[in-house]
PDB file of N, CA and C in Angstrom:
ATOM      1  N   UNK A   1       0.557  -9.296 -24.605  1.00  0.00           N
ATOM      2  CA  UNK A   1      -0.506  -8.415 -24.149  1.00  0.00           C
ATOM      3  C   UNK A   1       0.135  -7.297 -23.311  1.00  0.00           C
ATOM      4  N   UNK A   2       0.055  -6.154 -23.153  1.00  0.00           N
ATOM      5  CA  UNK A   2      -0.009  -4.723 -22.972  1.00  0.00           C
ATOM      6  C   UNK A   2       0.139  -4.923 -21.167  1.00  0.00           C
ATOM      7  N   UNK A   3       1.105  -4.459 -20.348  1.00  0.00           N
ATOM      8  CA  UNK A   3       1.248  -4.678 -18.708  1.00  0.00           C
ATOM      9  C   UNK A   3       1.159  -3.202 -18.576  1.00  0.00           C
ATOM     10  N   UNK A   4       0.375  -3.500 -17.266  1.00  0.00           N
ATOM     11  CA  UNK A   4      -0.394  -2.150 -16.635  1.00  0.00           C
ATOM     12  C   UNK A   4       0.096  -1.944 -15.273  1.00  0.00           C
ATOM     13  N   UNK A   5       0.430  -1.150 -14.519  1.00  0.00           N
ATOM     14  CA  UNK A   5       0.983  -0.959 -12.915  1.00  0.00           C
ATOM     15  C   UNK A   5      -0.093   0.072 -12.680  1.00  0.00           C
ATOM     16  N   UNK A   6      -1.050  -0.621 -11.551  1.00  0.00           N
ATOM     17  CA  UNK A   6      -1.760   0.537 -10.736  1.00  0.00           C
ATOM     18  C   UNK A   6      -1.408   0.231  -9.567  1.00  0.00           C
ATOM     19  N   UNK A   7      -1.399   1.963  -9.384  1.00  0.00           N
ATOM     20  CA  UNK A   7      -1.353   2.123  -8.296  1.00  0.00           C
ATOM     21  C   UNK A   7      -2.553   2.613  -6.968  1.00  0.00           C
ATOM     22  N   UNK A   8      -2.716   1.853  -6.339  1.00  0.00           N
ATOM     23  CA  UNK A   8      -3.870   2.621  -5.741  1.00  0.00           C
ATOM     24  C   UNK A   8      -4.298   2.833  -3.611  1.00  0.00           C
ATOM     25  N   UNK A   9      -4.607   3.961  -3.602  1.00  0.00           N
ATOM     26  CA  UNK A   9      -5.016   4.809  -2.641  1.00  0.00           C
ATOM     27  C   UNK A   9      -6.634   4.260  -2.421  1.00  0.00           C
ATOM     28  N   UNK A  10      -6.484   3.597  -0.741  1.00  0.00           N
ATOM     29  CA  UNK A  10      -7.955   3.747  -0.434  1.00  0.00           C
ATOM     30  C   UNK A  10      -8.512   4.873  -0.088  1.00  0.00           C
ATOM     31  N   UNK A  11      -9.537   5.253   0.041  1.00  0.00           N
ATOM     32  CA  UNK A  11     -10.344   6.091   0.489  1.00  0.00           C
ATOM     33  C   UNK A  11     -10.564   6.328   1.911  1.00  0.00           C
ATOM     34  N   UNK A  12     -11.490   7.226   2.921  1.00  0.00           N
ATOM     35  CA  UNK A  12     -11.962   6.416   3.634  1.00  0.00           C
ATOM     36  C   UNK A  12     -12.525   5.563   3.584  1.00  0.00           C
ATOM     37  N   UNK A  13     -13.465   5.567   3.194  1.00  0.00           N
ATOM     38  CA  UNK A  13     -14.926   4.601   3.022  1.00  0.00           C
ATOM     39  C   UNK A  13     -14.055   3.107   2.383  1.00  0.00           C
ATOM     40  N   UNK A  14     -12.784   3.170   1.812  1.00  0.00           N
ATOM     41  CA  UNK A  14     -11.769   1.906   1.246  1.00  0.00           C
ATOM     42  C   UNK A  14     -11.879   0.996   2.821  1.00  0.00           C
ATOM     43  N   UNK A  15     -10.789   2.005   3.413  1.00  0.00           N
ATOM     44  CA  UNK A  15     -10.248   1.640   4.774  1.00  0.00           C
ATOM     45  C   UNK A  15     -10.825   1.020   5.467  1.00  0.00           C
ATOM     46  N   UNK A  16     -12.046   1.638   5.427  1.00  0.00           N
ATOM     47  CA  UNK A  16     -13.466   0.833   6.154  1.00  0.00           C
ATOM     48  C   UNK A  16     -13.886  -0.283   5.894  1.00  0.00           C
ATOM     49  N   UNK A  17     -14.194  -0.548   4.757  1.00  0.00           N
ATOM     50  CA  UNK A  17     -14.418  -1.755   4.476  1.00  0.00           C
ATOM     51  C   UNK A  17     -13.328  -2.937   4.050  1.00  0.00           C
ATOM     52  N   UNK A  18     -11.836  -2.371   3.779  1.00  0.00           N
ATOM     53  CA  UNK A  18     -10.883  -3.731   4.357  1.00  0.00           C
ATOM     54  C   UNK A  18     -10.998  -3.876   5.477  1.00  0.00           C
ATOM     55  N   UNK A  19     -11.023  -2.743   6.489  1.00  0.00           N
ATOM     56  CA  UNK A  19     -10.975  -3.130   7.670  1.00  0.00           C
ATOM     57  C   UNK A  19     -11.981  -4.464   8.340  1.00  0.00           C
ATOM     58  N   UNK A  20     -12.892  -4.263   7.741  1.00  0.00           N
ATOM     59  CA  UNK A  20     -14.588  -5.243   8.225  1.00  0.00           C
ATOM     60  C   UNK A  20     -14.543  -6.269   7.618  1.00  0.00           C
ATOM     61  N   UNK A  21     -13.698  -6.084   6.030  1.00  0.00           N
ATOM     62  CA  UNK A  21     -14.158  -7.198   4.972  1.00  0.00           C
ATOM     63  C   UNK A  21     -12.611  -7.454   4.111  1.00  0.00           C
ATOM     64  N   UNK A  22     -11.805  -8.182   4.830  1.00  0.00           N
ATOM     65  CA  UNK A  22     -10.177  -8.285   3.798  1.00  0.00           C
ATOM     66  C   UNK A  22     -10.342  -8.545   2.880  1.00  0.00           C
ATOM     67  N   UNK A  23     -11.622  -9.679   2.971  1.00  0.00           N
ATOM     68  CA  UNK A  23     -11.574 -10.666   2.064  1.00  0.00           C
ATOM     69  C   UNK A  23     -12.311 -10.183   0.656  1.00  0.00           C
ATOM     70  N   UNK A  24     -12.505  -8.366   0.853  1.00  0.00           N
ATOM     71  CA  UNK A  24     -13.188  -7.713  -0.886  1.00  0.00           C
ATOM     72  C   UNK A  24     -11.899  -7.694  -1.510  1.00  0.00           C
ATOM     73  N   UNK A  25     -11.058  -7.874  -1.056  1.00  0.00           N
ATOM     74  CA  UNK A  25      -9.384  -7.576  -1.956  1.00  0.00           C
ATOM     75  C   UNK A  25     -10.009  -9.009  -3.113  1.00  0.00           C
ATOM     76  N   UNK A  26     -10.213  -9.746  -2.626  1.00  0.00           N
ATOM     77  CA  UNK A  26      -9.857 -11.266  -3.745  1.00  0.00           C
ATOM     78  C   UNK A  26     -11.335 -11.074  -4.407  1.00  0.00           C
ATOM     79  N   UNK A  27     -12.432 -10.518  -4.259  1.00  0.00           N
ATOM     80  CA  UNK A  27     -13.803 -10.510  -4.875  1.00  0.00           C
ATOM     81  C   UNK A  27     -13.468  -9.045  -6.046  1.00  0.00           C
ATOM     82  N   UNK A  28     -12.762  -8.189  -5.332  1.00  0.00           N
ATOM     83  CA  UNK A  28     -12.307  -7.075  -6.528  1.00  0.00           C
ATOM     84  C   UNK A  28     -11.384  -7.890  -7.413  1.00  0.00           C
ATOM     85  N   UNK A  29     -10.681  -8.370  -6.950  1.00  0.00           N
ATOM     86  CA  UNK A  29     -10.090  -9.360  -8.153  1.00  0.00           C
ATOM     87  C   UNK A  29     -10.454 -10.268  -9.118  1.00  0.00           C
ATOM     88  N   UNK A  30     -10.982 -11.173  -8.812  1.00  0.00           N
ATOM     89  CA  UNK A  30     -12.533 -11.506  -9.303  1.00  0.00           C
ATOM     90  C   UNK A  30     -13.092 -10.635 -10.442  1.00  0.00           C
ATOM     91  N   UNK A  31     -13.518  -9.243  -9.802  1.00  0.00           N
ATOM     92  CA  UNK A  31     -14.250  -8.849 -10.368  1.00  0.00           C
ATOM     93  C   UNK A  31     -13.529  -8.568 -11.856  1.00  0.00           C
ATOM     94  N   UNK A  32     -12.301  -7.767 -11.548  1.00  0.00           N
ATOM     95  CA  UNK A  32     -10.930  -7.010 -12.531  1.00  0.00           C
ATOM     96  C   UNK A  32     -10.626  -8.556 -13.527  1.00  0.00           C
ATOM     97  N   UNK A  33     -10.809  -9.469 -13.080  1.00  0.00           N
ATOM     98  CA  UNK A  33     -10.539 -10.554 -14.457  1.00  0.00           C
ATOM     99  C   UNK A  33     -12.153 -10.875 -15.135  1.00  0.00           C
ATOM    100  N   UNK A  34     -13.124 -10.252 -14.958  1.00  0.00           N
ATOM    101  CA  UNK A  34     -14.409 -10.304 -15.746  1.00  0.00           C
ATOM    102  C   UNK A  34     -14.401  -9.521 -16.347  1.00  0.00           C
ATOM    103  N   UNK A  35     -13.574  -7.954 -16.335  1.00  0.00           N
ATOM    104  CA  UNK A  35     -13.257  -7.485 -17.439  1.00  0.00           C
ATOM    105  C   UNK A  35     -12.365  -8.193 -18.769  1.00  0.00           C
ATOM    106  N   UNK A  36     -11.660  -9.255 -18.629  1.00  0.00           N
ATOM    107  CA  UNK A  36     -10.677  -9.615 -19.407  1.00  0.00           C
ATOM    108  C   UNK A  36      -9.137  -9.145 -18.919  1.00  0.00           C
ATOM    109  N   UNK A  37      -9.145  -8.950 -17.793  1.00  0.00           N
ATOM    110  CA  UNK A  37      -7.748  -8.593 -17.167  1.00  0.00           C
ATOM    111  C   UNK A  37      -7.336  -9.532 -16.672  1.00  0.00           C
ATOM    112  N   UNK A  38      -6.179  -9.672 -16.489  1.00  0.00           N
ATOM    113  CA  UNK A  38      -5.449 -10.478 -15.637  1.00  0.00           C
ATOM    114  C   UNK A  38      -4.304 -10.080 -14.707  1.00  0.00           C
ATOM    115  N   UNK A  39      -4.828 -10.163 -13.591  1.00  0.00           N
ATOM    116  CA  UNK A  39      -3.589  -9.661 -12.883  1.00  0.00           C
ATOM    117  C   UNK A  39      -2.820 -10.916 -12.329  1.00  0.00           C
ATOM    118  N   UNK A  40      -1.164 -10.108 -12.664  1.00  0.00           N
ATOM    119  CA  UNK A  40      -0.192 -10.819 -12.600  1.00  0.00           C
ATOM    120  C   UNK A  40       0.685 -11.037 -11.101  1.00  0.00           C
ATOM    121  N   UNK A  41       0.580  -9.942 -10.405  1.00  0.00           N
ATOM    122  CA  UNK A  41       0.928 -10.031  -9.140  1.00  0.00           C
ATOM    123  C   UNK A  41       0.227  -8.591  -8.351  1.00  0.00           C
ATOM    124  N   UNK A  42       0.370  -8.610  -7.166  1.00  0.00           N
ATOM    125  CA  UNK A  42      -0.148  -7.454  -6.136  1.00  0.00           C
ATOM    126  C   UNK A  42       0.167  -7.313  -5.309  1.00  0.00           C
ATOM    127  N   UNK A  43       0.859  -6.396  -4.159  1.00  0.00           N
ATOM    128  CA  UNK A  43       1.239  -5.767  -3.160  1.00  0.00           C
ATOM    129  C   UNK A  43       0.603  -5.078  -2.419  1.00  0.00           C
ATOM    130  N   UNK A  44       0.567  -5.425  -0.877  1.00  0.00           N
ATOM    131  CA  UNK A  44       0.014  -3.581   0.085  1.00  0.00           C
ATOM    132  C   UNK A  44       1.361  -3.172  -0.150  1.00  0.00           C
ATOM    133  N   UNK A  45       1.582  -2.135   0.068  1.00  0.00           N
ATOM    134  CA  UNK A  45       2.483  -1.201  -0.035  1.00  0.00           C
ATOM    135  C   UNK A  45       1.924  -0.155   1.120  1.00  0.00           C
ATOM    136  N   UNK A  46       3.560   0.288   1.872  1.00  0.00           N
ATOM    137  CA  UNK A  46       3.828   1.457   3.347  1.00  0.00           C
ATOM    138  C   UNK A  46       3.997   2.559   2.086  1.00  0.00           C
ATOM    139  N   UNK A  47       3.504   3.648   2.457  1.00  0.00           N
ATOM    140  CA  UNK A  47       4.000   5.047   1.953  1.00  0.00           C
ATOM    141  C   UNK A  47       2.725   5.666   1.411  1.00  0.00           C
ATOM    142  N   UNK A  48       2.796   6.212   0.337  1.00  0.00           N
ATOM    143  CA  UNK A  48       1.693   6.906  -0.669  1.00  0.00           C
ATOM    144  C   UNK A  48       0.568   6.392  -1.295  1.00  0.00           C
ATOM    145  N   UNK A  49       1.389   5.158  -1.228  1.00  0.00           N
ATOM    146  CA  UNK A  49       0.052   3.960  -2.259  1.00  0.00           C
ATOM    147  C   UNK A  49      -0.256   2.909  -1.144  1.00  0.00           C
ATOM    148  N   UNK A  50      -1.581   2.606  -1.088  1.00  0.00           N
ATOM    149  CA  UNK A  50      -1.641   1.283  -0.504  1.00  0.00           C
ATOM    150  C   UNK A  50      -1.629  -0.104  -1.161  1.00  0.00           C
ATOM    151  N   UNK A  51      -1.505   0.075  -2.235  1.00  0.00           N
ATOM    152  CA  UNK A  51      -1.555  -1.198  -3.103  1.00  0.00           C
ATOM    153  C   UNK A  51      -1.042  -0.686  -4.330  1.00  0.00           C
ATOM    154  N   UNK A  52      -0.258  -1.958  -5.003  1.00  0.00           N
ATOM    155  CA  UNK A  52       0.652  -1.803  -6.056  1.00  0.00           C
ATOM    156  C   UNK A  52       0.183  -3.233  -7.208  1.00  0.00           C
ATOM    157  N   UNK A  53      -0.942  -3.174  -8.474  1.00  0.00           N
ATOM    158  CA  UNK A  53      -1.192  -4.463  -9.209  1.00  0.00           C
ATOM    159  C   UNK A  53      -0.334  -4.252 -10.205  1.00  0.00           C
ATOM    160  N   UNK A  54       0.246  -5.351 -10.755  1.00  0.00           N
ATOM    161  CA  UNK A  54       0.816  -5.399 -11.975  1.00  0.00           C
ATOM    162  C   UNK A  54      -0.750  -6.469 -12.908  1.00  0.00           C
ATOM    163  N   UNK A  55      -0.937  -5.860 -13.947  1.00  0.00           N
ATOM    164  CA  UNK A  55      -1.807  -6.551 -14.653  1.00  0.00           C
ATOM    165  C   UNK A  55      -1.589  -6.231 -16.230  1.00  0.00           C
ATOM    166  N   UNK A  56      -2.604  -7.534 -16.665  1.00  0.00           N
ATOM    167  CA  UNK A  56      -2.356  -7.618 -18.050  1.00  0.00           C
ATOM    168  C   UNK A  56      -3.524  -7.456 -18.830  1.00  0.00           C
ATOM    169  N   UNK A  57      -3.705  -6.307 -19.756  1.00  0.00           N
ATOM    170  CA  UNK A  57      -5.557  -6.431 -20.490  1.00  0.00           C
ATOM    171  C   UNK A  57      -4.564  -6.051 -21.593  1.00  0.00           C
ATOM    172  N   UNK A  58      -5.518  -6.100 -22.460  1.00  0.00           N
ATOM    173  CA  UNK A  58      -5.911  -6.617 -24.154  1.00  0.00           C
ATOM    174  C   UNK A  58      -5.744  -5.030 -24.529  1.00  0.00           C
ATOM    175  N   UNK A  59      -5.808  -3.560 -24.010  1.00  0.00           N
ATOM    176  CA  UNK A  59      -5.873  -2.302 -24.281  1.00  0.00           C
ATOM    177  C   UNK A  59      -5.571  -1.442 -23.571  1.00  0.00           C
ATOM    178  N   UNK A  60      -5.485  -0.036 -24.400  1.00  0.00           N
ATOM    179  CA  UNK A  60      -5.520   0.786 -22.983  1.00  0.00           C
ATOM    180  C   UNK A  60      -7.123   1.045 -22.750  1.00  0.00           C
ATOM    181  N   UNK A  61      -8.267   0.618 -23.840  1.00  0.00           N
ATOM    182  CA  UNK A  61      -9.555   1.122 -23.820  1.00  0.00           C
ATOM    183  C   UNK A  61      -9.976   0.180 -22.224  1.00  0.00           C
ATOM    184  N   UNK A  62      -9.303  -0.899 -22.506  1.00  0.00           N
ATOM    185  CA  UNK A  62     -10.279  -1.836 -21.682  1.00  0.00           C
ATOM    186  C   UNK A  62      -9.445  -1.136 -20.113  1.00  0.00           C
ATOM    187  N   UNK A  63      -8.327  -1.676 -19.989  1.00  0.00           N
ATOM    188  CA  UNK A  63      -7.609  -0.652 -18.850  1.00  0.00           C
ATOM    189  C   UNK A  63      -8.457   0.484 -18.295  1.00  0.00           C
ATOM    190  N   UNK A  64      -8.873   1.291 -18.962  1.00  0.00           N
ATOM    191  CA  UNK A  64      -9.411   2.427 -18.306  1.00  0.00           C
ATOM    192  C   UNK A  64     -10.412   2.688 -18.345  1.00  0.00           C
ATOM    193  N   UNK A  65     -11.166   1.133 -18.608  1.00  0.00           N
ATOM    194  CA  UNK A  65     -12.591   0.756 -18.006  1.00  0.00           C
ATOM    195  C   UNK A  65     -12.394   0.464 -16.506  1.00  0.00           C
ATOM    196  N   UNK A  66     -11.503  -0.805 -16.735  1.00  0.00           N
ATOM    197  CA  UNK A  66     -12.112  -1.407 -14.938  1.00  0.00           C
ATOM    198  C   UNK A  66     -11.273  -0.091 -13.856  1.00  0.00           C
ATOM    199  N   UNK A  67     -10.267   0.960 -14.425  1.00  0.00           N
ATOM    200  CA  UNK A  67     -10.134   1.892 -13.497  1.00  0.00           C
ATOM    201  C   UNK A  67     -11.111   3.147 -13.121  1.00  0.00           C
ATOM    202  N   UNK A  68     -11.827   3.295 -14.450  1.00  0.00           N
ATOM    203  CA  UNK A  68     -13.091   4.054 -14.062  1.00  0.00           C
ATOM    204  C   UNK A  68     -14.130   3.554 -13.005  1.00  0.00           C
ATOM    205  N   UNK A  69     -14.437   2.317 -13.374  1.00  0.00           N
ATOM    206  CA  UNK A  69     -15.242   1.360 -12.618  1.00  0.00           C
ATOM    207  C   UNK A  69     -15.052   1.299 -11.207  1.00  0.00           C
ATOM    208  N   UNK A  70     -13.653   0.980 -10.933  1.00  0.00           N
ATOM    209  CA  UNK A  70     -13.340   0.667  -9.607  1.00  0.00           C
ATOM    210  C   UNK A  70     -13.022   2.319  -8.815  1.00  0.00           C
ATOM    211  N   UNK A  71     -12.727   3.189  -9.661  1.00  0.00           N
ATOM    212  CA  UNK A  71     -12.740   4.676  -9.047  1.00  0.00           C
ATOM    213  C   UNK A  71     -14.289   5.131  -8.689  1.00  0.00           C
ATOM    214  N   UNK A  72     -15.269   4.769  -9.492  1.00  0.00           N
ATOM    215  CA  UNK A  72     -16.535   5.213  -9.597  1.00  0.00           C
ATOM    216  C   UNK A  72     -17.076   4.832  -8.214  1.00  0.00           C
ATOM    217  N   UNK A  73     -16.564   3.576  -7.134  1.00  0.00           N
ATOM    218  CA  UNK A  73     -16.853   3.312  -5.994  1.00  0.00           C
ATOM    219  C   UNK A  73     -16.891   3.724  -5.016  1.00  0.00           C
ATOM    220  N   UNK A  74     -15.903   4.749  -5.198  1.00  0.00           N
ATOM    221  CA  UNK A  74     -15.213   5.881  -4.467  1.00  0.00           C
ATOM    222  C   UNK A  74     -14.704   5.234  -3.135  1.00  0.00           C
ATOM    223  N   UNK A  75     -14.533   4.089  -3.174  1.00  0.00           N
ATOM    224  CA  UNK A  75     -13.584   3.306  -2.100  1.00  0.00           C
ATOM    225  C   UNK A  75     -11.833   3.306  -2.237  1.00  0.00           C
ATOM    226  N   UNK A  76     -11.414   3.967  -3.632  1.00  0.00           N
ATOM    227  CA  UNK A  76     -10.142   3.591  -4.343  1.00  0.00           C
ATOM    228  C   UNK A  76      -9.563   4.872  -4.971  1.00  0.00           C
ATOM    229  N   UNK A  77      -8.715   5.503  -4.710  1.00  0.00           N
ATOM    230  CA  UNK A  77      -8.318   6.460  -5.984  1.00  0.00           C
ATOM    231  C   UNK A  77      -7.413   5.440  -6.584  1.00  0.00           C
ATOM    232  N   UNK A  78      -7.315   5.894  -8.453  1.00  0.00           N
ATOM    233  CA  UNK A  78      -6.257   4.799  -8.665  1.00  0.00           C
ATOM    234  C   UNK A  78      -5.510   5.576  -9.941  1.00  0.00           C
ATOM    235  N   UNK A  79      -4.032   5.832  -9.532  1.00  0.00           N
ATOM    236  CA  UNK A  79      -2.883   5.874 -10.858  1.00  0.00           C
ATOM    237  C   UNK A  79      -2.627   4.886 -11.579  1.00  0.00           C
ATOM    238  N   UNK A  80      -2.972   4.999 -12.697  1.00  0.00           N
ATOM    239  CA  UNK A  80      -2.821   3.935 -14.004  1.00  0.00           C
ATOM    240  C   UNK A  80      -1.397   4.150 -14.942  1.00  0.00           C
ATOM    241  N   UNK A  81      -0.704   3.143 -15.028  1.00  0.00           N
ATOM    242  CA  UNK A  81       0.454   3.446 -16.076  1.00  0.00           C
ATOM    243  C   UNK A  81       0.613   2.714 -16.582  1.00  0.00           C
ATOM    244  N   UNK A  82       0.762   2.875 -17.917  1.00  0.00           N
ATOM    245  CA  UNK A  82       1.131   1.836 -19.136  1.00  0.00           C
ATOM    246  C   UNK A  82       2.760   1.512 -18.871  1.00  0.00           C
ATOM    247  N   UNK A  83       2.883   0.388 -19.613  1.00  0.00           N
ATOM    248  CA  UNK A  83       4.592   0.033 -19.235  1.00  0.00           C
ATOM    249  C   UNK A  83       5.000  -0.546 -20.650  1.00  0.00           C
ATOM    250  N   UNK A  84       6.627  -0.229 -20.933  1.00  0.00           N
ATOM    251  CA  UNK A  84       6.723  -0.418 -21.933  1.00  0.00           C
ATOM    252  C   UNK A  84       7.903  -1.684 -21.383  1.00  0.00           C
ATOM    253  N   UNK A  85       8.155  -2.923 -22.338  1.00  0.00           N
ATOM    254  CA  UNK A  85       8.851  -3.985 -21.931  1.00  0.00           C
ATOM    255  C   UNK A  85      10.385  -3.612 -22.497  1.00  0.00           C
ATOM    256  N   UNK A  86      11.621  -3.378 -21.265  1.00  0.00           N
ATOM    257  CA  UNK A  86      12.876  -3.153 -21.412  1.00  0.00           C
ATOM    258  C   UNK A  86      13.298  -3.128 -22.693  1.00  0.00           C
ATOM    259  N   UNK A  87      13.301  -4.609 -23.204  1.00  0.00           N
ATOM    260  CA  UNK A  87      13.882  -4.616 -24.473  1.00  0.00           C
ATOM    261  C   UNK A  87      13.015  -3.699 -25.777  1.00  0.00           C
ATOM    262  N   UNK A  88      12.230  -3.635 -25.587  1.00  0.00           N
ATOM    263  CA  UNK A  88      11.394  -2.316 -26.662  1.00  0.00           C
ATOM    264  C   UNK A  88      11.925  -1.050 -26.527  1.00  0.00           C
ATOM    265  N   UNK A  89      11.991  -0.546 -25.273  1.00  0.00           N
ATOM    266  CA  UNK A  89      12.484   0.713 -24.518  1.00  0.00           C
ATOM    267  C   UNK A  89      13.711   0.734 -25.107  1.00  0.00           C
ATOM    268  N   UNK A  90      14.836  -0.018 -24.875  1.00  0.00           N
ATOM    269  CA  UNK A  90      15.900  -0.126 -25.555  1.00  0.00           C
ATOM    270  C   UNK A  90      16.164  -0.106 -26.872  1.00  0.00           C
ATOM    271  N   UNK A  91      15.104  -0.373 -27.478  1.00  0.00           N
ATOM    272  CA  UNK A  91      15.156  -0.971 -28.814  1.00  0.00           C
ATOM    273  C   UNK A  91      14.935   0.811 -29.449  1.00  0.00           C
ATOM    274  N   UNK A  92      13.687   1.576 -28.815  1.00  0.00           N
ATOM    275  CA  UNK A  92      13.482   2.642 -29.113  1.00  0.00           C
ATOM    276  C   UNK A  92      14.355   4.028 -29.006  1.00  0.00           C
ATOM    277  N   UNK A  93      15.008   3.823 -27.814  1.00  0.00           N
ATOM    278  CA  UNK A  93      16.006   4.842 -27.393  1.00  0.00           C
ATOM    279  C   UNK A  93      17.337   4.472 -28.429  1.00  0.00           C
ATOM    280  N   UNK A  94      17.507   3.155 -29.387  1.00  0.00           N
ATOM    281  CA  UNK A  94      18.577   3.050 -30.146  1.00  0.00           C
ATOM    282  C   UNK A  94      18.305   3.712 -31.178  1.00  0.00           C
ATOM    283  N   UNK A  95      16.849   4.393 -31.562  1.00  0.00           N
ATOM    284  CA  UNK A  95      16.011   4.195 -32.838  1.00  0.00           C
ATOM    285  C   UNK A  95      15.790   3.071 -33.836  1.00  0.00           C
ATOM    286  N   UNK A  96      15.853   1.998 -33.028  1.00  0.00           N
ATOM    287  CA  UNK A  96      14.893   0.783 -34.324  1.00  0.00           C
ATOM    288  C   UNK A  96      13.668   0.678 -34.176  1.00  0.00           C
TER     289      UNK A  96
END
């Protein structure tokens, strides 16, 4: 299945409500595997991003559902990137 890295920026209105409520991090998660996602691991992250998911869905259609979804909250901006697995990458840059 297809691995996804978002990256994502709270908002204010984000900030605010980790601040009051940590515990929406694991209910957004929750929510992101009722799409059919699965996330594989997650990070806060210091710098540009406050959070870093590695996840796994079935598309890029479905992918850039639950990022519309979860942008539409306006608690989250979120960079989406498809990832391609080393040995493919390799495989492609040889031309096979």
């Amino acid at each position: 299945m297809p691995v996804y890295v978002l990256l994502s920026r709270l908002t204010a209105e984000g900030r605010k409500t980790i601040r009051e409520n940590p515990e929406r991090i694991q209910e957004v998660n929750k929510e992101i595997e009722a799409f059919g996602v699965k996330l594989l691991s997650q990070y806060a992250t210091l710098g540009p991003y406050d959070f870093v998911n590695i996840l796994e869905a079935p598309d890029n259609r479905t992918i850039a559902k639950v990022s519309v979804e979860l942008g539409a909250r306006g608690t989250v901006e979120i960079t989406t990137l498809p990832t391609i697995p080393m040995n493919e990458f390799v495989a492609t840059v040889k031309g096979k």
